[in-house]
C-alpha atoms as a PDB file:
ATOM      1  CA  UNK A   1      84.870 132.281  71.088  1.00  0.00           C
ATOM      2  CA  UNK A   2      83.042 133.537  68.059  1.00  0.00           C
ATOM      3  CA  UNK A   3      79.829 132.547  68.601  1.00  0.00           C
ATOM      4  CA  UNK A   4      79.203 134.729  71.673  1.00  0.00           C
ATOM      5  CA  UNK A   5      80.660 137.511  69.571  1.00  0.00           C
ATOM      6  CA  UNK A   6      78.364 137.387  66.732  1.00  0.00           C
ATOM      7  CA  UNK A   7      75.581 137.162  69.260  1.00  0.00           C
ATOM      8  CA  UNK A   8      76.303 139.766  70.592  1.00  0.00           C
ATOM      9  CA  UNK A   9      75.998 141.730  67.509  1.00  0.00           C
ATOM     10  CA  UNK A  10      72.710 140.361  67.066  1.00  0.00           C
ATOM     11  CA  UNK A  11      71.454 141.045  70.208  1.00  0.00           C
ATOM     12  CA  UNK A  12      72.346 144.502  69.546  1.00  0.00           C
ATOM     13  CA  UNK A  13      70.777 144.534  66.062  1.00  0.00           C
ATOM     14  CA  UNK A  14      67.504 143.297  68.101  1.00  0.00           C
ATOM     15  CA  UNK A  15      67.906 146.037  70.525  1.00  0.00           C
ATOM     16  CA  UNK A  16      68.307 148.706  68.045  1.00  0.00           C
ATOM     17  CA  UNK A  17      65.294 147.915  66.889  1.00  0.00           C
ATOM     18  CA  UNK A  18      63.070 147.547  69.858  1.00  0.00           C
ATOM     19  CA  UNK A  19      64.810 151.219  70.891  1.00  0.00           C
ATOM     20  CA  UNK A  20      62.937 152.460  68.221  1.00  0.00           C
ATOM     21  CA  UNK A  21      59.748 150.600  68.653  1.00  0.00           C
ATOM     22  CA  UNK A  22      59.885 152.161  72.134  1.00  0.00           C
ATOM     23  CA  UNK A  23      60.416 155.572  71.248  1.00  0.00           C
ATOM     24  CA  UNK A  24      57.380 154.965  68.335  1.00  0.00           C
ATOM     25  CA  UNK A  25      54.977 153.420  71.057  1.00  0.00           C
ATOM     26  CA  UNK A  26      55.387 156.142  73.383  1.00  0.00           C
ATOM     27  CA  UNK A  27      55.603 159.002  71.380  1.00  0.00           C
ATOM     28  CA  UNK A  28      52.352 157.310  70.154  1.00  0.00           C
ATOM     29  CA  UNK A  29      50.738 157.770  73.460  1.00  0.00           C
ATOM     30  CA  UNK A  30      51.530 161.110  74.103  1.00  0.00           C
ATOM     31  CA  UNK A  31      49.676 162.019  71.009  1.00  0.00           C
ATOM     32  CA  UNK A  32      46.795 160.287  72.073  1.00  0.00           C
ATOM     33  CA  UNK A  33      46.769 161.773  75.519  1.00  0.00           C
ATOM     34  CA  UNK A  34      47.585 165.221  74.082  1.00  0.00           C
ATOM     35  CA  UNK A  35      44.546 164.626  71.568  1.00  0.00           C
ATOM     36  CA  UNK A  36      42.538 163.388  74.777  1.00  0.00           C
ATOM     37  CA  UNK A  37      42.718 166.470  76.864  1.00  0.00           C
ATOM     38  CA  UNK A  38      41.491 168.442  74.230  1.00  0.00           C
ATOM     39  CA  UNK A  39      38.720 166.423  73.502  1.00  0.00           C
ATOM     40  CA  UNK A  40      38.107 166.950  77.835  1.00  0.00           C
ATOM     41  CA  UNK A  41      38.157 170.071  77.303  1.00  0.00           C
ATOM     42  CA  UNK A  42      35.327 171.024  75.291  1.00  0.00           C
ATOM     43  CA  UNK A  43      32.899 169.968  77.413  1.00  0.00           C
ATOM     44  CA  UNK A  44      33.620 173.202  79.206  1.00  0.00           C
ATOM     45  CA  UNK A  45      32.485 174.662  76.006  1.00  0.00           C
ATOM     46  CA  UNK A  46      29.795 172.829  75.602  1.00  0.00           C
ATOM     47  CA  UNK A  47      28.565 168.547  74.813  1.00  0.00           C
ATOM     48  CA  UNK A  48      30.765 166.503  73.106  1.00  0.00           C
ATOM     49  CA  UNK A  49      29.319 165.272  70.054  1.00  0.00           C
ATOM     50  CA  UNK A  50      28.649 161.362  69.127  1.00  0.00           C
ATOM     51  CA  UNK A  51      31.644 161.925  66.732  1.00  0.00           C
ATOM     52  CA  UNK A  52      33.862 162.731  69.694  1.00  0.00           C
ATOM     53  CA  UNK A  53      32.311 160.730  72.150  1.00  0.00           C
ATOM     54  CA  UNK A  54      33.316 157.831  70.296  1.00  0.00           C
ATOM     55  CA  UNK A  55      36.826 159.258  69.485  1.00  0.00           C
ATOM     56  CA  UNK A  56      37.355 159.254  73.222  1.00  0.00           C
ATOM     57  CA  UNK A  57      36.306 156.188  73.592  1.00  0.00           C
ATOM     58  CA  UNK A  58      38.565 154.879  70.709  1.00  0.00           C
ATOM     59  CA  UNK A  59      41.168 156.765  72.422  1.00  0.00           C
ATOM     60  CA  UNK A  60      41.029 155.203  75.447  1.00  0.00           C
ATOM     61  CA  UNK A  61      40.768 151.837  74.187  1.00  0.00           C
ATOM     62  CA  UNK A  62      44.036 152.644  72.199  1.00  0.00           C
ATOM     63  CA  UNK A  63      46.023 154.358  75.199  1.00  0.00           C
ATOM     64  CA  UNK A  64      44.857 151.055  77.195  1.00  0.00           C
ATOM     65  CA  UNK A  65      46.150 148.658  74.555  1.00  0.00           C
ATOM     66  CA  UNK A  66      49.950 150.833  73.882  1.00  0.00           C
ATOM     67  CA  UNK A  67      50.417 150.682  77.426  1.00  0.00           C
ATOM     68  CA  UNK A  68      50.584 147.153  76.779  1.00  0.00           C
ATOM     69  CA  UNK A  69      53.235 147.645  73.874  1.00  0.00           C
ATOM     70  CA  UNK A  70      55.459 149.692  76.233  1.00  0.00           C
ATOM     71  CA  UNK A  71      55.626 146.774  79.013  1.00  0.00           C
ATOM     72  CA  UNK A  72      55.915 144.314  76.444  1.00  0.00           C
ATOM     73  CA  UNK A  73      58.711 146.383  74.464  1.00  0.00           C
ATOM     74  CA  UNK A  74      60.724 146.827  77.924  1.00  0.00           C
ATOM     75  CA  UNK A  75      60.323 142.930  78.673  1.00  0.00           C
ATOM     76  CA  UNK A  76      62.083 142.284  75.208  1.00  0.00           C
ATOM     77  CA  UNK A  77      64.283 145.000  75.689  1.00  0.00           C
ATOM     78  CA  UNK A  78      65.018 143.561  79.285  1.00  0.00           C
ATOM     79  CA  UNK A  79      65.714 139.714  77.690  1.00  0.00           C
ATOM     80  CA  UNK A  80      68.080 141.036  75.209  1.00  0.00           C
ATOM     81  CA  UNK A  81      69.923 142.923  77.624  1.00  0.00           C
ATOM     82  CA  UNK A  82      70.402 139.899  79.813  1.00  0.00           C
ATOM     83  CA  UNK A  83      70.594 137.411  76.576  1.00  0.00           C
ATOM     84  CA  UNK A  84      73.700 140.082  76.183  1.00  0.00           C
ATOM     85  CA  UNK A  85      75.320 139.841  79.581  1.00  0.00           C
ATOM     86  CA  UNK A  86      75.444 135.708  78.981  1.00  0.00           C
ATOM     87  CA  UNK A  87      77.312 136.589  76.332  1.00  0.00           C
ATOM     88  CA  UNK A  88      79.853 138.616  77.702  1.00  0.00           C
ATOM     89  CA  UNK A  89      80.113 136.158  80.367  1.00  0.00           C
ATOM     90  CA  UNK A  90      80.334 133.156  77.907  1.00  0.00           C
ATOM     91  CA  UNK A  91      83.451 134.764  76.254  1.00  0.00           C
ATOM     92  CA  UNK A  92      85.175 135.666  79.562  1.00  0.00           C
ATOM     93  CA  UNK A  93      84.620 131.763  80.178  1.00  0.00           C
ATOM     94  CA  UNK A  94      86.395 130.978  76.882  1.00  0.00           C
ATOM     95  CA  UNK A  95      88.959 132.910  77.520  1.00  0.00           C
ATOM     96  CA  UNK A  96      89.378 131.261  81.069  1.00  0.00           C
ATOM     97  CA  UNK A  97      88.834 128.357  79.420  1.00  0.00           C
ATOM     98  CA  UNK A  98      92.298 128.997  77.615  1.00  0.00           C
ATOM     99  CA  UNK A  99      94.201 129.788  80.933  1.00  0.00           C
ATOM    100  CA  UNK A 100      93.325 126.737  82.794  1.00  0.00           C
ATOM    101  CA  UNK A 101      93.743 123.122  82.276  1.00  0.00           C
ATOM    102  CA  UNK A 102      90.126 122.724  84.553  1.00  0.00           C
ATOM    103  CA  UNK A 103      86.988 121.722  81.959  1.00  0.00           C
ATOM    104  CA  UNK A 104      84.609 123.474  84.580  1.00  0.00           C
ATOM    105  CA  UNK A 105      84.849 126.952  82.690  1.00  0.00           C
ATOM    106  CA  UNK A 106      83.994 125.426  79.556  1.00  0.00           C
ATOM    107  CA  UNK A 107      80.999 123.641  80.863  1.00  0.00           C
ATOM    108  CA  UNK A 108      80.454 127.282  82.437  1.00  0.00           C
ATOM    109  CA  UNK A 109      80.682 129.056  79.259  1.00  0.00           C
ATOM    110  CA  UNK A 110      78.055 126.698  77.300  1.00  0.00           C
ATOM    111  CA  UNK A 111      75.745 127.085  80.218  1.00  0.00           C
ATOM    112  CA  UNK A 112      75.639 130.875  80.079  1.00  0.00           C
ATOM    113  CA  UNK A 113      75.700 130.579  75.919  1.00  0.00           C
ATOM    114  CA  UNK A 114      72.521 128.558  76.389  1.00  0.00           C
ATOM    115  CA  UNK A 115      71.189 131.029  78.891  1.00  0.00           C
ATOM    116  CA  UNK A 116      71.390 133.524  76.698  1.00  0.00           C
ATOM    117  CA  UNK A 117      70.190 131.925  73.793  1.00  0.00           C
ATOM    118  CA  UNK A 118      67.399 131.148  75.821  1.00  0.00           C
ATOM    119  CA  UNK A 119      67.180 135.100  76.994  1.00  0.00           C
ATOM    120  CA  UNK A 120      66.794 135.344  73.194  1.00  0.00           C
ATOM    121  CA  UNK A 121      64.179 133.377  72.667  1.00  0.00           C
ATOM    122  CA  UNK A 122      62.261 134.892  75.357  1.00  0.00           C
ATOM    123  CA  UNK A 123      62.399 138.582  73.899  1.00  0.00           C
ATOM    124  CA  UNK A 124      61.450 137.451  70.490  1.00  0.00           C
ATOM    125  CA  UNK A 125      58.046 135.773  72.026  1.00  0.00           C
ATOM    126  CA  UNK A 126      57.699 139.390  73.760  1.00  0.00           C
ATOM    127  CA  UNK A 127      58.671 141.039  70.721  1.00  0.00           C
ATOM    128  CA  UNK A 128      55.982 139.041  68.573  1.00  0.00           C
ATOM    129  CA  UNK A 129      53.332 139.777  71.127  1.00  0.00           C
ATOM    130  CA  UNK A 130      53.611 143.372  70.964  1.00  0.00           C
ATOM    131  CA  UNK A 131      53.614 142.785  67.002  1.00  0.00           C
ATOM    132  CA  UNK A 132      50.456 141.334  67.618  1.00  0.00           C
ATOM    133  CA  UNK A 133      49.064 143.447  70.174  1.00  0.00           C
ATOM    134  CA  UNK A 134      50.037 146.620  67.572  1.00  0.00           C
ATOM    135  CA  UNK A 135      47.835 144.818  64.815  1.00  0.00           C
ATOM    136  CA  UNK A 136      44.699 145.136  67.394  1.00  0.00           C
ATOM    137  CA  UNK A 137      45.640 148.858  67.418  1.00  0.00           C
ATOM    138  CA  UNK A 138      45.195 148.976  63.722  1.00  0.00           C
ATOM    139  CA  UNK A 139      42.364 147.045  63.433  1.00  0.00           C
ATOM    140  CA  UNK A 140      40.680 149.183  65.846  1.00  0.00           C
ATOM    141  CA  UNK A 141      41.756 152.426  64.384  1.00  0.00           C
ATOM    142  CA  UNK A 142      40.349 151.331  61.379  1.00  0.00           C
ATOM    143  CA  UNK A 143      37.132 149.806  62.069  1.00  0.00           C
ATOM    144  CA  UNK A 144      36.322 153.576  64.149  1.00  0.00           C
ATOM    145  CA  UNK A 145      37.021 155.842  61.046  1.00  0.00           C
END
């Protein structure tokens, strides 16, 4: 019964974080975007210059790329949520488990545990590629300056 629990918690620790890394991507892109349209804009003006030509470019490289990070965020967000769900549905199985003289529930209850351990697994491989896939950002903000 306690090792759902503490899962649980974990799973929530993990989502806490991704929340964030959410709300960073995306607040992310609407700068970009925002910095985009007035870079579009000037052309009405007059010609961009190389400088901003290749800003644009670099910005649409990056908005490409965070797009990414938001899809890959949501799928780890997604597997945590489920990974959570197991959980809950793990300890309900316990606790049936203590009602009934039947082993089905606990076979039941270590079959969703290992469904959402699995769950688990899956959002930190989506969590690590968006890791990875914000280091390309980086690089590529840096090599443009």
């Amino acid at each position: 019964m306690l090792a759902p629990g503490i899962m649980i918690s974990a799973c929530g620790l993990l989502l806490l974080g991704m929340n964030n890394k959410y709300s960073i991507v995306v607040n992310r892109i609407r700068a970009l975007t925002d910095e985009k349209r007035k870079l579009i804009t000037i052309p009405k003006q007059g010609n961009l210059t190389l400088d901003e030509e290749k800003r644009l470019e670099n910005i649409n490289i990056q908005i490409h790329l965070f797009a990414h990070r938001v899809v890959l965020v949501k799928e780890a967000v997604t597997s945590y949520y489920v990974a959570v769900a197991f959980y809950i549905f793990s300890s309900l199985l316990i606790g049936l488990n203590f009602l009934s003289d039947k082993q089905l529930p606990h076979i039941f209850a270590l079959v969703f545990f290992l469904c959402g351990m699995i769950s688990v697994v899956v959002g930190v491989y989506f969590a690590a590629q968006e890791i990875r896939r914000g280091l390309e950002i980086v690089k590529i903000e840096i090599t443009n300056v």
